[in-house]
PDB file of N, CA and C in Angstrom:
ATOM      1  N   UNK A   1       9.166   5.507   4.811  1.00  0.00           N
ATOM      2  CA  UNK A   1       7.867   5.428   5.460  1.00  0.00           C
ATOM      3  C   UNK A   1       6.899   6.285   4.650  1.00  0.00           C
ATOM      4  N   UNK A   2       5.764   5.419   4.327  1.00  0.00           N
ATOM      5  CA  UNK A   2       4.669   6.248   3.541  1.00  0.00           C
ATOM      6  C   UNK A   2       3.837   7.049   4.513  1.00  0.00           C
ATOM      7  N   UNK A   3       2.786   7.700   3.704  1.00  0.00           N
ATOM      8  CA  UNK A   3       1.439   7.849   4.543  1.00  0.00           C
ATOM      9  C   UNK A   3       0.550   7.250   4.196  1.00  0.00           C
ATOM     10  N   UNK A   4      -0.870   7.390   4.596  1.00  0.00           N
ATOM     11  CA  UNK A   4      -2.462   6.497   4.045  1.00  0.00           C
ATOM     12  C   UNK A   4      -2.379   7.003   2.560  1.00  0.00           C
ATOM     13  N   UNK A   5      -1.831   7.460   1.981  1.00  0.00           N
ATOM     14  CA  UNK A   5      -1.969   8.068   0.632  1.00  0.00           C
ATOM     15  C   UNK A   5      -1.115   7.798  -0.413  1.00  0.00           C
ATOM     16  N   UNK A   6       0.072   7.249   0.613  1.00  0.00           N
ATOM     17  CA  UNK A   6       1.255   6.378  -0.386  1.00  0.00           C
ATOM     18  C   UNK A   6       2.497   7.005  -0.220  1.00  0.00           C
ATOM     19  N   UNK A   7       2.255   8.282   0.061  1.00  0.00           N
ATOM     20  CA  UNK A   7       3.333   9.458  -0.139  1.00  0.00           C
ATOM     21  C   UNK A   7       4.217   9.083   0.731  1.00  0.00           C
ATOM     22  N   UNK A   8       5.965   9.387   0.605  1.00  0.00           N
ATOM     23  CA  UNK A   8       6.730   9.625   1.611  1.00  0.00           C
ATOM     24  C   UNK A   8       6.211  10.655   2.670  1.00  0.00           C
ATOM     25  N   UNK A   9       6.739  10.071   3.363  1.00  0.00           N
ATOM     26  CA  UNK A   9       6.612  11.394   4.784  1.00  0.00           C
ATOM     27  C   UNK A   9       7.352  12.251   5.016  1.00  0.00           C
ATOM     28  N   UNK A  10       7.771  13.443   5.432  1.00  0.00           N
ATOM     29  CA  UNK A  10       8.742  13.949   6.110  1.00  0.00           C
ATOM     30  C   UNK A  10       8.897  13.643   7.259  1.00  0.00           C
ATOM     31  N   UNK A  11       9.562  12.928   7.539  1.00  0.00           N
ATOM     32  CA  UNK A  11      10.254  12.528   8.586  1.00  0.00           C
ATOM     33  C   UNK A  11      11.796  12.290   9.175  1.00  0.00           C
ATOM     34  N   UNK A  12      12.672  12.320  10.011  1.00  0.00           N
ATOM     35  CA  UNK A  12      13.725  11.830  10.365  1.00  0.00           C
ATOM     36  C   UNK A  12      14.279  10.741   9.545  1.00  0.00           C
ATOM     37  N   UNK A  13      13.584   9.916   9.858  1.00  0.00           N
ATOM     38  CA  UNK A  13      13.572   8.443   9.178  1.00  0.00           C
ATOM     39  C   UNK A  13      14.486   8.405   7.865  1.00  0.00           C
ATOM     40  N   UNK A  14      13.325   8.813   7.265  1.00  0.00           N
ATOM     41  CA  UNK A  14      13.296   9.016   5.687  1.00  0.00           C
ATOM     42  C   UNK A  14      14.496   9.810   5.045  1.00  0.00           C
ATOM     43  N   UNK A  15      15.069  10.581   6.018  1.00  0.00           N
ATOM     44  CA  UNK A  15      15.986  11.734   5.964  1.00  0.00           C
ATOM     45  C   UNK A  15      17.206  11.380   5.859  1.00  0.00           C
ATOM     46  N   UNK A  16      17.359  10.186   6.667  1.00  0.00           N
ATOM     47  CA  UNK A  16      18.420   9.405   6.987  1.00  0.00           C
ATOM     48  C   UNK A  16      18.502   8.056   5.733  1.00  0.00           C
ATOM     49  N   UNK A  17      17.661   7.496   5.564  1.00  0.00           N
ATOM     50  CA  UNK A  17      17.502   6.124   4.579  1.00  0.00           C
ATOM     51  C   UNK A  17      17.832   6.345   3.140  1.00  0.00           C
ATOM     52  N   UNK A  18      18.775   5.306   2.540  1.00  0.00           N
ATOM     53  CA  UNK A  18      18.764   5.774   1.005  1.00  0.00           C
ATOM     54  C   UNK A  18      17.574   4.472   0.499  1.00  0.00           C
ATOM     55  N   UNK A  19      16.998   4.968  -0.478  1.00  0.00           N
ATOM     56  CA  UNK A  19      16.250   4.046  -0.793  1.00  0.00           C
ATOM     57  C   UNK A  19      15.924   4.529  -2.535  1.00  0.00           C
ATOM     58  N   UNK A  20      15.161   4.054  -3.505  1.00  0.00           N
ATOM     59  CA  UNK A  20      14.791   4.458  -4.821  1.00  0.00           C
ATOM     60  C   UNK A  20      13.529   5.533  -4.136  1.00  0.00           C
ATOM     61  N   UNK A  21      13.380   6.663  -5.000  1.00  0.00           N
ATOM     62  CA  UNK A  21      12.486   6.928  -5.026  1.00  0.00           C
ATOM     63  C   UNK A  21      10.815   6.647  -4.956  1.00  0.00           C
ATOM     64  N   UNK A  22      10.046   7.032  -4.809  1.00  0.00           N
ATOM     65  CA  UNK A  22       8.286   6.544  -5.364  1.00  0.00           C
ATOM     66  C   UNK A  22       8.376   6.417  -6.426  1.00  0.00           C
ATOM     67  N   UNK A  23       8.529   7.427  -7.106  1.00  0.00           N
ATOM     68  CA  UNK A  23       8.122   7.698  -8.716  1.00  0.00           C
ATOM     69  C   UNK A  23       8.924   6.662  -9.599  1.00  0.00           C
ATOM     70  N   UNK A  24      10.118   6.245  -9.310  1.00  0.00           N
ATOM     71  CA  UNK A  24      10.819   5.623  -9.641  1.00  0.00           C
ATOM     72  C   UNK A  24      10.678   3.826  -9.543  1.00  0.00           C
ATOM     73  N   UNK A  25       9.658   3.442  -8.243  1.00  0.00           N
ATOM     74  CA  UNK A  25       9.229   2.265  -8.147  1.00  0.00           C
ATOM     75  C   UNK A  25       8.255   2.267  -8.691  1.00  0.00           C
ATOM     76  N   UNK A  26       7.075   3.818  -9.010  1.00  0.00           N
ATOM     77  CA  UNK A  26       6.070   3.337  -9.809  1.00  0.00           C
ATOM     78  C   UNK A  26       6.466   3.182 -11.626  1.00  0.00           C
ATOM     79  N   UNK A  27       7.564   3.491 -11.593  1.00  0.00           N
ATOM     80  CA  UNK A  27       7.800   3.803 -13.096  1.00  0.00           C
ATOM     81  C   UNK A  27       8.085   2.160 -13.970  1.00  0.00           C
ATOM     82  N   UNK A  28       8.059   1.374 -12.479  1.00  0.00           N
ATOM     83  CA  UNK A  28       8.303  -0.564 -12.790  1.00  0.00           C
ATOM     84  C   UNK A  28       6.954  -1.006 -13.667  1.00  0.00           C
ATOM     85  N   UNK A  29       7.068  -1.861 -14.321  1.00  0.00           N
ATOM     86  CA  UNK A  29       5.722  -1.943 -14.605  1.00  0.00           C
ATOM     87  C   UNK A  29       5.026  -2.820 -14.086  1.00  0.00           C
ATOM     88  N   UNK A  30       5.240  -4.154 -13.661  1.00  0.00           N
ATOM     89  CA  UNK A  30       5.197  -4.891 -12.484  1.00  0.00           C
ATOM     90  C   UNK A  30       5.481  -4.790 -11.085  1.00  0.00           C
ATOM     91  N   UNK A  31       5.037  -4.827 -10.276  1.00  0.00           N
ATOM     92  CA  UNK A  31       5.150  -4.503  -8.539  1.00  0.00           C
ATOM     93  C   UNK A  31       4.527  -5.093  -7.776  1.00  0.00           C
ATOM     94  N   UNK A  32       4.740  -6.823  -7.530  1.00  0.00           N
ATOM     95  CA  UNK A  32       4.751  -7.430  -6.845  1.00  0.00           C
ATOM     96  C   UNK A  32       4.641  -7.468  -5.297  1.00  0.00           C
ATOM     97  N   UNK A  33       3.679  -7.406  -4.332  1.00  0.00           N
ATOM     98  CA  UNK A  33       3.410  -6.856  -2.960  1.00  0.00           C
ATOM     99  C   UNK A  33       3.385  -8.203  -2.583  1.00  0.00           C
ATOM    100  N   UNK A  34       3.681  -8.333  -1.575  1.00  0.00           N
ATOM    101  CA  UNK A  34       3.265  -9.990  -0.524  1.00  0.00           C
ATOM    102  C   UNK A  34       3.377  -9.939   0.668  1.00  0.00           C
ATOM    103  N   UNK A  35       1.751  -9.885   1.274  1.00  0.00           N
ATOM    104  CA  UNK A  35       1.725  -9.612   2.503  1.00  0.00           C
ATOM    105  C   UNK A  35       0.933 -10.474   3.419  1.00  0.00           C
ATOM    106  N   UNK A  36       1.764 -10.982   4.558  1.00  0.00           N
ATOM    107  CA  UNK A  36       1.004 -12.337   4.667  1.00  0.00           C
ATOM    108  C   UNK A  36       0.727 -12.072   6.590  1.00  0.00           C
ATOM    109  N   UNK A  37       0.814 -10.753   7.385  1.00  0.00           N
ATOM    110  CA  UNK A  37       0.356 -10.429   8.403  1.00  0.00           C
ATOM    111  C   UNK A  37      -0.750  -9.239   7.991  1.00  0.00           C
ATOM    112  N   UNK A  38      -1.766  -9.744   9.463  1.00  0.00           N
ATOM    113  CA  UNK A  38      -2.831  -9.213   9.310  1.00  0.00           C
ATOM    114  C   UNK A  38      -2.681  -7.754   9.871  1.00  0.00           C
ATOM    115  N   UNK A  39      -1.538  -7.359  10.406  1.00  0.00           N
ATOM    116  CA  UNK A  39      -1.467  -6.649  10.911  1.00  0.00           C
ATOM    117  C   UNK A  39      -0.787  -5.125   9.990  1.00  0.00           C
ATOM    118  N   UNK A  40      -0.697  -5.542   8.929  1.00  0.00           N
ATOM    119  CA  UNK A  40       0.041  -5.305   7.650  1.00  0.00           C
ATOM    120  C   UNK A  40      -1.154  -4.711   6.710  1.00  0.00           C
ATOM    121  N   UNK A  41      -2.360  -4.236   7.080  1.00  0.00           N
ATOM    122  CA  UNK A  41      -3.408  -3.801   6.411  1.00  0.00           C
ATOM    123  C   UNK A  41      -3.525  -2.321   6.395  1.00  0.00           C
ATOM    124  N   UNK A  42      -3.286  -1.739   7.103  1.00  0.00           N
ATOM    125  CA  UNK A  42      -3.238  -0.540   6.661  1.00  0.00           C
ATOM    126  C   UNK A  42      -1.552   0.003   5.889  1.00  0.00           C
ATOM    127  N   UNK A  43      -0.297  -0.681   6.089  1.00  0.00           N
ATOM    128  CA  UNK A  43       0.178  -0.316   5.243  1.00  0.00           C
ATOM    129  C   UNK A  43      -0.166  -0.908   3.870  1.00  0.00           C
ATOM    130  N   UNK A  44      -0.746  -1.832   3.448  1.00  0.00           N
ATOM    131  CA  UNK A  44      -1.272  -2.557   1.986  1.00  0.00           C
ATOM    132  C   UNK A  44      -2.082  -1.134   2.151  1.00  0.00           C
ATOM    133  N   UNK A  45      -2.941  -1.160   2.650  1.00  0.00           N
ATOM    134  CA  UNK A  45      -3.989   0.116   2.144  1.00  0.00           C
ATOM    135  C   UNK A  45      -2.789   1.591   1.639  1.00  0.00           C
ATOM    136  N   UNK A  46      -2.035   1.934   2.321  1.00  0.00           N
ATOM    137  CA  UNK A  46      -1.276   3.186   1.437  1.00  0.00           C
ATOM    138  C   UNK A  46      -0.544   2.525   0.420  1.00  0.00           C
ATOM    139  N   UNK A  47      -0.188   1.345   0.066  1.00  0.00           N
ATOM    140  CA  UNK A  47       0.439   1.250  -0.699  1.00  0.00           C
ATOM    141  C   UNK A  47       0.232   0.892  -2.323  1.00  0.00           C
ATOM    142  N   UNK A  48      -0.935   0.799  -1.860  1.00  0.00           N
ATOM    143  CA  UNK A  48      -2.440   0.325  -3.269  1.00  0.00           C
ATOM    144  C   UNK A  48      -2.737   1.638  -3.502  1.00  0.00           C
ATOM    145  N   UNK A  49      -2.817   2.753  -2.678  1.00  0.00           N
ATOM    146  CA  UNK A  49      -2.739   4.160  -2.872  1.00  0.00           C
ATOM    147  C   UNK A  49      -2.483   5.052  -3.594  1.00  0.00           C
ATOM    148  N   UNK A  50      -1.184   4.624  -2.923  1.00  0.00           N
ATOM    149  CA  UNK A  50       0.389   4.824  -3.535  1.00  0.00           C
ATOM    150  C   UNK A  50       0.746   4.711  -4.848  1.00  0.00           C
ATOM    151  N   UNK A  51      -0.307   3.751  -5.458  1.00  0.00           N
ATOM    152  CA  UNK A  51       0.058   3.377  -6.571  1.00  0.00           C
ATOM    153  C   UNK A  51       1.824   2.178  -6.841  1.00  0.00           C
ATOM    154  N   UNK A  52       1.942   1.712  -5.603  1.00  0.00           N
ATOM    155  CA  UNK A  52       3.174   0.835  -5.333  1.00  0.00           C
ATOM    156  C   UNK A  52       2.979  -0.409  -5.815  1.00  0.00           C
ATOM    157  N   UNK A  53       1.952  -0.767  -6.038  1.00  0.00           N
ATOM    158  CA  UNK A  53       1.865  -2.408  -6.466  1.00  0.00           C
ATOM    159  C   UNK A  53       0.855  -2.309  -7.837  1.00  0.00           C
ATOM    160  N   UNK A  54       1.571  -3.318  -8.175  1.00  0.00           N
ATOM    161  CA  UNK A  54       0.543  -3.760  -9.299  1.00  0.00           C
ATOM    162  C   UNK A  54       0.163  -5.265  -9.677  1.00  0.00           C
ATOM    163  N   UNK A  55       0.430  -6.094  -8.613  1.00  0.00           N
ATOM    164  CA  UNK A  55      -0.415  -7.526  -8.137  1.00  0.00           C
ATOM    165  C   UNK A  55       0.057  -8.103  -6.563  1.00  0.00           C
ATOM    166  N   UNK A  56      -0.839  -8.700  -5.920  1.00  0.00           N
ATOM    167  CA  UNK A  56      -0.572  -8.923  -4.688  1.00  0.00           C
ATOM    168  C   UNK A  56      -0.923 -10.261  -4.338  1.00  0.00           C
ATOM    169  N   UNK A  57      -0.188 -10.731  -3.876  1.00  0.00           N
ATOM    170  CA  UNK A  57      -0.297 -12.100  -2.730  1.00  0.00           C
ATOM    171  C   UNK A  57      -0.313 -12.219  -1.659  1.00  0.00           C
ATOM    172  N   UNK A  58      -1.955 -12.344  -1.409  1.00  0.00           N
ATOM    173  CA  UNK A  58      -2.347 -12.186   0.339  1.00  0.00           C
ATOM    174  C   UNK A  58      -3.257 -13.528   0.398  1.00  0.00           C
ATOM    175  N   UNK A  59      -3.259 -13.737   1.849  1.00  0.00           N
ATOM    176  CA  UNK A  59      -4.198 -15.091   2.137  1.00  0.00           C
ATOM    177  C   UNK A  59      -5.612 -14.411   2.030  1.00  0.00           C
ATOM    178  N   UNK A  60      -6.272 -15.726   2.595  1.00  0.00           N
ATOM    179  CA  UNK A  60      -7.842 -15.543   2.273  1.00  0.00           C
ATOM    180  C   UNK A  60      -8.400 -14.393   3.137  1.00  0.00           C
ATOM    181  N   UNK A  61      -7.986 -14.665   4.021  1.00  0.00           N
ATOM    182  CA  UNK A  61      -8.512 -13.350   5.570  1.00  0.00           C
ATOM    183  C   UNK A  61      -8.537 -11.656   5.236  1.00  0.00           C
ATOM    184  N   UNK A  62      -7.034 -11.806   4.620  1.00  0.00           N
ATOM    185  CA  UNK A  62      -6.478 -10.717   3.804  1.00  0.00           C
ATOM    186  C   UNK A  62      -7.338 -10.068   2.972  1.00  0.00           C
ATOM    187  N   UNK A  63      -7.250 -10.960   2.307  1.00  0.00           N
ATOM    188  CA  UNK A  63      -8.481 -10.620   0.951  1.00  0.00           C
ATOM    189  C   UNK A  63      -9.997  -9.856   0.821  1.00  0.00           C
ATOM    190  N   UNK A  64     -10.167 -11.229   1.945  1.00  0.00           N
ATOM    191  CA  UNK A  64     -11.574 -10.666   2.747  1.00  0.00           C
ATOM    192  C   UNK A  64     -11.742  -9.460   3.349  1.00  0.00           C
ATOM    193  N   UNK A  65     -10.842  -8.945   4.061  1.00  0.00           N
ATOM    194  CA  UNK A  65     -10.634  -7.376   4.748  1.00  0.00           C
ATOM    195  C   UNK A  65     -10.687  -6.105   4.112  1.00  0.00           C
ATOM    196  N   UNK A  66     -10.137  -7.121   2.575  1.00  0.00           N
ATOM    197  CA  UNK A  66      -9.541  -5.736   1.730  1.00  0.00           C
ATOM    198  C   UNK A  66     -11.072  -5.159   0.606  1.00  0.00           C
ATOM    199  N   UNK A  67     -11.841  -6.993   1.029  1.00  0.00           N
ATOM    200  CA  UNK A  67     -13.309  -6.159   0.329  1.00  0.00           C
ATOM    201  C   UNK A  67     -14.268  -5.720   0.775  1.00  0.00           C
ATOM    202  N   UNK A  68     -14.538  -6.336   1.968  1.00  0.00           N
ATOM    203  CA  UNK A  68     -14.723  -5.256   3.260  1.00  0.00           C
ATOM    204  C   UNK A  68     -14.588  -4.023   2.953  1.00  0.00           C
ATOM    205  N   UNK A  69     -13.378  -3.955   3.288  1.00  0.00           N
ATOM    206  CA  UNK A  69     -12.456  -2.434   2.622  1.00  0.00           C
ATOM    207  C   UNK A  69     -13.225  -1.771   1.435  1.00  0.00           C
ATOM    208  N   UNK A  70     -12.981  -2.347   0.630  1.00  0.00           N
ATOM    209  CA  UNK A  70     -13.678  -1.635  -0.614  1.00  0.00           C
ATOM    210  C   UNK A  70     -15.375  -1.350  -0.919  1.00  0.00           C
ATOM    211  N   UNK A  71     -16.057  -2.202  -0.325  1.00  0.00           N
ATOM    212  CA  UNK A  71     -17.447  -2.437  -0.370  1.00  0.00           C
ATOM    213  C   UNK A  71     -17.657  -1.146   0.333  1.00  0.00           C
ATOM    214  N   UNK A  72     -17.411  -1.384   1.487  1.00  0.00           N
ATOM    215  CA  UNK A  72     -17.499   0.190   2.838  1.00  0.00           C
ATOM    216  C   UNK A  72     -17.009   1.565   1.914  1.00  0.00           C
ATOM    217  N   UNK A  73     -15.771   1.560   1.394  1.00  0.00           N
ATOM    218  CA  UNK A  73     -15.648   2.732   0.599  1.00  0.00           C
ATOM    219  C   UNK A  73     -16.514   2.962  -0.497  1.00  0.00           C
ATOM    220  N   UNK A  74     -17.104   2.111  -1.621  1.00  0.00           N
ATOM    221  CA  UNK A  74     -17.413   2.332  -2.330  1.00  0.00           C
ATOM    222  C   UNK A  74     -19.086   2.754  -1.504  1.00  0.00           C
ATOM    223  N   UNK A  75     -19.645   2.072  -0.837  1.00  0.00           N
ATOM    224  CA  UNK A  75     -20.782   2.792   0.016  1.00  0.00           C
ATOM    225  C   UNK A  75     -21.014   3.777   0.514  1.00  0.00           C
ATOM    226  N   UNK A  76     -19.812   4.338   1.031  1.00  0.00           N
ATOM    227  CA  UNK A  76     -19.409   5.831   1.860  1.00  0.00           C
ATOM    228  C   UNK A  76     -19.621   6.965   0.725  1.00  0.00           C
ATOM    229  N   UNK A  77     -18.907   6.300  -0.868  1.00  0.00           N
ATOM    230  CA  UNK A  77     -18.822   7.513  -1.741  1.00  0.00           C
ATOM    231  C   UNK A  77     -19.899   7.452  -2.818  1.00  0.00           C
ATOM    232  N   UNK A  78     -21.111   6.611  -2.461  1.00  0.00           N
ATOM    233  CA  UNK A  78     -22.422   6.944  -2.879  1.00  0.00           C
ATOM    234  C   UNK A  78     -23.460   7.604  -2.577  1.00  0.00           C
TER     235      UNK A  78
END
Protein backbone atom coordinates (compact mmCIF):
# COMPACT_ATOMS: atom_id res chain seq x y z
CA UNK A 1 0.00 0.00 0.00
CA UNK A 2 1.31 3.39 -1.17
CA UNK A 3 0.61 6.90 -0.09
CA UNK A 4 -0.53 10.20 -2.35
CA UNK A 5 3.21 10.41 -2.90
CA UNK A 6 3.88 6.87 -4.07
CA UNK A 7 5.73 5.86 -1.00
CA UNK A 8 5.11 2.60 0.91
CA UNK A 9 3.39 3.10 4.07
CA UNK A 10 4.09 1.82 7.33
CA UNK A 11 1.63 -0.19 7.95
CA UNK A 12 0.56 -3.80 9.20
CA UNK A 13 -0.26 -4.65 5.81
CA UNK A 14 2.86 -4.03 4.24
CA UNK A 15 4.64 -5.74 7.18
CA UNK A 16 3.11 -8.83 6.47
CA UNK A 17 3.19 -8.87 2.30
CA UNK A 18 6.24 -9.98 0.31
CA UNK A 19 6.27 -8.05 -2.66
CA UNK A 20 9.50 -6.33 -4.94
CA UNK A 21 10.45 -3.35 -3.62
CA UNK A 22 9.61 0.52 -5.10
CA UNK A 23 12.94 1.22 -6.10
CA UNK A 24 13.22 -1.94 -7.64
CA UNK A 25 9.89 -1.57 -9.84
CA UNK A 26 11.13 1.85 -10.65
CA UNK A 27 14.46 0.53 -11.73
CA UNK A 28 12.05 -1.34 -14.91
CA UNK A 29 12.27 0.77 -17.62
CA UNK A 30 8.87 0.23 -18.89
CA UNK A 31 5.80 0.19 -16.38
CA UNK A 32 2.79 -0.45 -17.85
CA UNK A 33 -0.41 0.80 -15.52
CA UNK A 34 -4.08 -0.17 -16.67
CA UNK A 35 -6.72 1.25 -15.03
CA UNK A 36 -10.08 0.96 -16.15
CA UNK A 37 -12.32 1.98 -12.68
CA UNK A 38 -13.13 5.33 -11.95
CA UNK A 39 -12.82 4.76 -8.70
CA UNK A 40 -9.10 3.93 -9.11
CA UNK A 41 -8.05 7.73 -9.41
CA UNK A 42 -6.52 8.58 -6.65
CA UNK A 43 -4.49 5.49 -6.47
CA UNK A 44 -3.28 6.33 -10.42
CA UNK A 45 -2.61 9.74 -8.84
CA UNK A 46 0.16 8.17 -6.17
CA UNK A 47 1.29 6.05 -8.50
CA UNK A 48 2.30 8.62 -11.35
CA UNK A 49 3.90 10.09 -8.15
CA UNK A 50 5.48 7.37 -7.27
CA UNK A 51 7.16 7.39 -10.20
CA UNK A 52 5.50 3.57 -10.80
CA UNK A 53 4.46 3.85 -14.32
CA UNK A 54 5.81 4.83 -17.29
CA UNK A 55 2.68 4.49 -19.85
CA UNK A 56 -0.93 4.02 -19.06
CA UNK A 57 -4.14 2.65 -20.42
CA UNK A 58 -7.16 4.41 -19.24
CA UNK A 59 -10.56 5.15 -20.96
CA UNK A 60 -11.71 8.46 -22.09
CA UNK A 61 -13.44 9.61 -18.66
CA UNK A 62 -10.16 8.60 -17.08
CA UNK A 63 -8.19 10.68 -19.08
CA UNK A 64 -10.38 13.51 -18.82
CA UNK A 65 -10.11 13.54 -14.87
CA UNK A 66 -6.53 13.18 -15.01
CA UNK A 67 -6.41 16.69 -17.01
CA UNK A 68 -8.67 18.16 -14.97
CA UNK A 69 -6.18 16.94 -12.56
CA UNK A 70 -3.36 18.52 -14.03
CA UNK A 71 -4.81 21.82 -15.40
CA UNK A 72 -6.10 22.53 -11.53
CA UNK A 73 -2.52 21.69 -10.34
CA UNK A 74 -0.70 23.40 -12.71
CA UNK A 75 -3.13 26.61 -11.81
CA UNK A 76 -2.78 26.17 -8.04
CA UNK A 77 1.20 26.33 -8.59
CA UNK A 78 1.06 29.62 -10.52
Amino acid sequence: IIDARGEVLDCSYNRRVISAALASLRAIEKRLMVVQEDTKFEPLLAAIAGGLCTHLVIGAHMAERLLQYAEAATKKAS
